[in-house]
Protein backbone atom coordinates (compact mmCIF):
# COMPACT_ATOMS: atom_id res chain seq x y z
CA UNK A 1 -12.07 23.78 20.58
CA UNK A 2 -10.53 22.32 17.05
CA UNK A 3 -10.13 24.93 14.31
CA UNK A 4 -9.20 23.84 10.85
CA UNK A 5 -6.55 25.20 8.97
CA UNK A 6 -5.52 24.98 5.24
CA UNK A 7 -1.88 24.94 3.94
CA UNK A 8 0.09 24.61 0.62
CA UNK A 9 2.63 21.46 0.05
CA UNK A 10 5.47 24.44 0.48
CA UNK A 11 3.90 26.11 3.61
CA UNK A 12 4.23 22.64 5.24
CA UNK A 13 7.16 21.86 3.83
CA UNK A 14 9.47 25.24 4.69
CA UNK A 15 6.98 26.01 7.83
CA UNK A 16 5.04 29.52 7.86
CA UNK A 17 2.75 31.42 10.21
CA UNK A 18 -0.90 32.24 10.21
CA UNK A 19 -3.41 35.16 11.40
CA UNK A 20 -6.40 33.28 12.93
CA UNK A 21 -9.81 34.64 13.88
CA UNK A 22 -10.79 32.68 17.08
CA UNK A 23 -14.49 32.80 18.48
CA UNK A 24 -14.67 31.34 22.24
CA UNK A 25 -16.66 31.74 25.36
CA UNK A 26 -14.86 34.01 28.03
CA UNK A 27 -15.05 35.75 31.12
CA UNK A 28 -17.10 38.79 30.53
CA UNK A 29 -15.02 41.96 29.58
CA UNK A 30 -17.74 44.01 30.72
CA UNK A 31 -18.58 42.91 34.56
CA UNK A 32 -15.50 40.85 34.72
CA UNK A 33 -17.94 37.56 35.35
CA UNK A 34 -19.50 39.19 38.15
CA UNK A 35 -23.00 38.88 36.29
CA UNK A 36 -24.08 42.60 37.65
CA UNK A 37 -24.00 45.75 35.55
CA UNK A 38 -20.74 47.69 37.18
CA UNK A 39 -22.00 50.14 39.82
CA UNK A 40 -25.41 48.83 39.76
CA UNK A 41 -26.62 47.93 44.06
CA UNK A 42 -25.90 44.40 45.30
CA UNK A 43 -27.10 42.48 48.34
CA UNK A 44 -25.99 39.71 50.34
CA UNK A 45 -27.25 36.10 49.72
CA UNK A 46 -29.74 35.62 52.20
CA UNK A 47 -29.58 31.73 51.77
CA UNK A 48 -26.09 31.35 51.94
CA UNK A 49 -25.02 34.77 53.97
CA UNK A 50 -23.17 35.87 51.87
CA UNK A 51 -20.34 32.70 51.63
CA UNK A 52 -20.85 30.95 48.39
CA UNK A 53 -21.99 27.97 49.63
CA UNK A 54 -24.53 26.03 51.57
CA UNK A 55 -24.75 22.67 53.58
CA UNK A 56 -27.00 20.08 52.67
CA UNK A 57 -27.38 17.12 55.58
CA UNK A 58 -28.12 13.25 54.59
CA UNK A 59 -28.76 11.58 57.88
CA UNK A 60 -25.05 11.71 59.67
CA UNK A 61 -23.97 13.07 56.18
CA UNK A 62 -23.16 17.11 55.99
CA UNK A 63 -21.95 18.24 52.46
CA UNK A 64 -21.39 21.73 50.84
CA UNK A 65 -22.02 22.83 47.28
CA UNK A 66 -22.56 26.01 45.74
CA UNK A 67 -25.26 27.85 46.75
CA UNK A 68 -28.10 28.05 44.39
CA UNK A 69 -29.46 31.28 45.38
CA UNK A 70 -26.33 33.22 44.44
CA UNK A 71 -24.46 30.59 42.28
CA UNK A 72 -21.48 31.06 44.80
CA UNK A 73 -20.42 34.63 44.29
CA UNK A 74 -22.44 35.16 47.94
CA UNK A 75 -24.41 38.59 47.00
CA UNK A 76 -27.62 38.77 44.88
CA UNK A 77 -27.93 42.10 42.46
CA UNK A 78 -30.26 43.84 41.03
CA UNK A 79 -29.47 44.66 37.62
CA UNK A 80 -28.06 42.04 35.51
CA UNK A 81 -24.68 43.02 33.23
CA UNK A 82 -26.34 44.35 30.21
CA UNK A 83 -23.43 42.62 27.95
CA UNK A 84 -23.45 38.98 29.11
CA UNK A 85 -27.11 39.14 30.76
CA UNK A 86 -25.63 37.88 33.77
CA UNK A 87 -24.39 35.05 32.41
CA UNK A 88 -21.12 35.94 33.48
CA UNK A 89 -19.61 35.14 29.93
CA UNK A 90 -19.61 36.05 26.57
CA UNK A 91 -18.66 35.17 22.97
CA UNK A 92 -15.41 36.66 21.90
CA UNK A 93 -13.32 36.88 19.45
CA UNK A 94 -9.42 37.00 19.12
CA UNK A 95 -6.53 37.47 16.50
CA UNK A 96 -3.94 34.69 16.91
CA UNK A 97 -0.82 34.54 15.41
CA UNK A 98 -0.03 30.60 15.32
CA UNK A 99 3.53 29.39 14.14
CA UNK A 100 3.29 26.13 12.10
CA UNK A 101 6.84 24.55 12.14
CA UNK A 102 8.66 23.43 9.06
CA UNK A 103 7.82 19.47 8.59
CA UNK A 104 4.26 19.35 9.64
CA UNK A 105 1.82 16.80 7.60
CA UNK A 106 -1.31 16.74 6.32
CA UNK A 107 -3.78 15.14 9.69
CA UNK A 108 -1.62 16.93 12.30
CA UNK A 109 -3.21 18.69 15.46
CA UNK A 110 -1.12 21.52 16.86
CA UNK A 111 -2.01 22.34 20.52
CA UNK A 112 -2.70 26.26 20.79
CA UNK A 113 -2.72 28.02 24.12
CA UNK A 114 -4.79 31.45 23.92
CA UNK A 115 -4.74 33.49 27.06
CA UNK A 116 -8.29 33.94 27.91
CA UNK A 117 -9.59 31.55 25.99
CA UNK A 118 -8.03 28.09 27.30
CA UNK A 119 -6.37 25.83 24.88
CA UNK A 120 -7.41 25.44 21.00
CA UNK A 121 -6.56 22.22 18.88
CA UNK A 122 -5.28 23.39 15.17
CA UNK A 123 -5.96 20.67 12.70
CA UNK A 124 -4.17 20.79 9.48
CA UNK A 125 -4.81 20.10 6.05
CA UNK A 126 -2.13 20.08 3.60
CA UNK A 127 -2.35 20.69 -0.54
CA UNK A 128 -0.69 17.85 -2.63
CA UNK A 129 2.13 19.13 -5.30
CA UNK A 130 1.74 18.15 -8.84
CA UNK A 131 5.63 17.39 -9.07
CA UNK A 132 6.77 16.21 -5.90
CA UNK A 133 5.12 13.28 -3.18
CA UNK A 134 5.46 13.25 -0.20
CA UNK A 135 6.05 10.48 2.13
CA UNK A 136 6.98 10.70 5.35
CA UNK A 137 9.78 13.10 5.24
CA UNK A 138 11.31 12.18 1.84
CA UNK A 139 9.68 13.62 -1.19
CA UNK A 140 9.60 11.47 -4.92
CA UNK A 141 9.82 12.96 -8.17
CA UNK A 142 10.03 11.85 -12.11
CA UNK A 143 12.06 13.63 -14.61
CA UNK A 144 12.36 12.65 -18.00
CA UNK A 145 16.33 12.49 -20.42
CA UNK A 146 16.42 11.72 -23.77
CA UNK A 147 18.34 8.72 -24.77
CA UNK A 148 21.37 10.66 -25.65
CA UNK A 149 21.43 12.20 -21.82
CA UNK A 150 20.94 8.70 -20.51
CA UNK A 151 24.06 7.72 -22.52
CA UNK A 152 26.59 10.32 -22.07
CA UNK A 153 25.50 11.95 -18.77
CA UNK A 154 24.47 15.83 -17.79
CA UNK A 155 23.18 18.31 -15.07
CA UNK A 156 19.48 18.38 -15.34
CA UNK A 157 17.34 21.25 -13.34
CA UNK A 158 14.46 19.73 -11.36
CA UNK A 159 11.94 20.80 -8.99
CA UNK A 160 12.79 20.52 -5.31
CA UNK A 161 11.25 21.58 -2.04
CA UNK A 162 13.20 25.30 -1.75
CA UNK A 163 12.87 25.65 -5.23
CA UNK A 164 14.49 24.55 -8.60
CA UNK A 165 17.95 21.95 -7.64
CA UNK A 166 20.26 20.76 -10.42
CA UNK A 167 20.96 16.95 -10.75
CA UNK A 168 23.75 15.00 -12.34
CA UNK A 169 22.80 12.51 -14.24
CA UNK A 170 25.53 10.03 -14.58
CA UNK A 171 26.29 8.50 -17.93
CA UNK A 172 25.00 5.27 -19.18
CA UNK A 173 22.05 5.67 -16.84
CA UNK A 174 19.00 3.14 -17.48
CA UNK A 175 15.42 3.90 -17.23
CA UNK A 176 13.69 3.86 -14.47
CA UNK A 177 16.79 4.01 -12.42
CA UNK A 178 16.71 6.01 -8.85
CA UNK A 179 18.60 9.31 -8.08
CA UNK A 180 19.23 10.34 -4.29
CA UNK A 181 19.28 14.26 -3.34
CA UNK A 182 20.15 13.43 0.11
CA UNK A 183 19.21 15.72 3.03
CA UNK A 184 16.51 17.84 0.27
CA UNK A 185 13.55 16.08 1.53
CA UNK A 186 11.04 17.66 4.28
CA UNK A 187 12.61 19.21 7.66
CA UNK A 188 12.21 16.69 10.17
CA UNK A 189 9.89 18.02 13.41
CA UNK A 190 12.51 17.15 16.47
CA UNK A 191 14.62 19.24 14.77
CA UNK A 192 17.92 16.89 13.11
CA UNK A 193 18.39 17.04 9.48
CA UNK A 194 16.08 16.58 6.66
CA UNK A 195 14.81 13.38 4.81
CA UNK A 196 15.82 12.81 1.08
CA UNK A 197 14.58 13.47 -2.32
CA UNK A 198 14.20 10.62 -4.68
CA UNK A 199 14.53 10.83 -8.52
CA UNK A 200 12.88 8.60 -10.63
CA UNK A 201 14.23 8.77 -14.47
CA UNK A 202 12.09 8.34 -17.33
CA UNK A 203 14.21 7.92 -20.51
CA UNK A 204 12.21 9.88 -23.19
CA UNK A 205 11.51 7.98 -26.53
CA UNK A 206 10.59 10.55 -29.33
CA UNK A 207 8.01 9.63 -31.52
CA UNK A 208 9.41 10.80 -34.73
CA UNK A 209 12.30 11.43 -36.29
CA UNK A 210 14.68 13.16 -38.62
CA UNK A 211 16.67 11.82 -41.17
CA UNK A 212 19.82 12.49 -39.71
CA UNK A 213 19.02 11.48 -36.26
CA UNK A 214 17.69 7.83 -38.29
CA UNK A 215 20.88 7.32 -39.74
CA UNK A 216 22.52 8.01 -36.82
CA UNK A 217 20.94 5.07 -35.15
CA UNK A 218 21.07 3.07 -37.93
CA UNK A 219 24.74 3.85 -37.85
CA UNK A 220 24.37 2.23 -33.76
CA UNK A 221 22.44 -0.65 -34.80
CA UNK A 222 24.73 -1.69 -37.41
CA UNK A 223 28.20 -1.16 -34.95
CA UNK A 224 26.03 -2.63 -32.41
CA UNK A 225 25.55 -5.85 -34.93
CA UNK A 226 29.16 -6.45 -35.09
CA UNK A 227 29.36 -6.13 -31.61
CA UNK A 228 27.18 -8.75 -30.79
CA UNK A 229 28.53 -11.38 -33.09
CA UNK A 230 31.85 -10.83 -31.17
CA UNK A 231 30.89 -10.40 -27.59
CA UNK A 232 29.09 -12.63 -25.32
CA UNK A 233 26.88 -9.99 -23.82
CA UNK A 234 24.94 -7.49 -25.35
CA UNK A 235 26.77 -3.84 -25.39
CA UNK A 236 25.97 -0.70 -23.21
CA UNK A 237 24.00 0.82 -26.10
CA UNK A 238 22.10 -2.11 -27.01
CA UNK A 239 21.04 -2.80 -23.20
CA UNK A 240 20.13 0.91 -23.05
CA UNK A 241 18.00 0.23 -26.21
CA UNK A 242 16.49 -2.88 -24.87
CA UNK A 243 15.29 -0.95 -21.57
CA UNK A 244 13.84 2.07 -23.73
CA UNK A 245 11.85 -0.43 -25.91
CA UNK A 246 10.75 -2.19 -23.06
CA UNK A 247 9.31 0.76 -20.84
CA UNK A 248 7.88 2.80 -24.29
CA UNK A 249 4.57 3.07 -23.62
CA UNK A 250 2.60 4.23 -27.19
CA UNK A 251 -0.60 5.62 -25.54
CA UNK A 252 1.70 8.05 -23.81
């Protein structure tokens, strides 16, 4: 039987257990698949005295099946088990405590043995996470600096997979630029280490402002000017600038 199970990006990410109701078709409780009410008379098959099974001949062919008479339990009764109607089994139902292991993905089938009840098939559907994607076992975020971040460096506070991680962000860094948190990815399943966690850096371009942060760039343009006219190649700031004015997107 398949049963389908829900989980949250951190459930599957950390691992977690779940209670689960399971409904299957078992051996009567009541007449322990005997099909008879317990204590009620029985008698012995007449067609198959009493073994189970009969003979059925095919020319020089002799086989053996289960007797119809008695459906192989070799006795006939006379009141029928007044919980399974002599069916021999019933529906049940079961509480199940099933152990999902830190790693799993979203599509995965978890094999369930329930004592009783045979095997069950746990399918599993996993939430997404509005910060962090997953892929495989490595996990990809954004986070957004300001330009003066980007240019001198700091420790930043992101959202990881156990919870809020701090990243350094190393100075002159350029937009779009990728940041490794290695081993803070998902838990692998066999067991050996974890994947990785990859930053992507947005450099944030504000929209307006004041008039002493315009005069301070002003001030940068102009020492940026003289710069230029005496070096070959554009300077850290201005290739900074270049790479903010070319990922700016207004309509964001």
């Amino acid at each position: 039987q398949i049963v389908h199970v829900h989980l949250t990006f951190a459930e599957a990410a950390l691992g977690t257990e779940k209670e689960l109701d399971l409904e299957f078709s078992g051996i009567c409780p009541h007449c322990h698949g005997m099909r008879s009410e317990p204590g009620s008379e029985t008698t012995m098959c007449p067609r198959c005295n009493g073994t189970g099974e009969e003979s059925l001949v095919t020319g020089f062919f002799k086989m053996r099946s289960t007797c119809k008479g008695c459906a192989g339990k070799g006795f006939l009764f006379t009141t029928s088990c007044t919980v399974c109607y002599g069916a021999g089994q019933s529906q049940q139902q079961k509480k199940v405590v099933v152990p999902f292991p830190a790693g799993v993905a979203d599509g995965q089938t978890i094999a369930v043995p329930v004592t009783g009840a045979g095997k069950f098939f746990v399918q599993i559907s996993v939430d997404g996470n509005d910060s962090l994607i997953r892929r495989g076992y490595d996990v990809h975020s954004d986070a957004e600096i300001t330009f003066a971040q980007a240019v001198r460096g700091t420790t930043i506070r992101i959202e990881g997979v156990t919870g809020l991680v701090d990243l350094k962000i190393p100075p002159a860094t350029q937009s779009h630029d990728t940041l490794r948190l290695a081993g803070r990815g998902i838990k692998r399943l066999n067991g050996i280490g974890c994947g990785d966690h990859f930053v992507h850096v947005k450099i944030r371009i504000p929209k307006t402002l004041t008039a002493t942060q315009r005069e301070l760039i002003d001030k940068l343009a102009e020492e940026e000017g003289e710069e230029l006219r005496a070096a070959e190649e554009p300077s850290i700031f201005r290739q900074l600038w270049n790479k903010l004015v070319e990922s700016y997107d207004p309509k964001k």
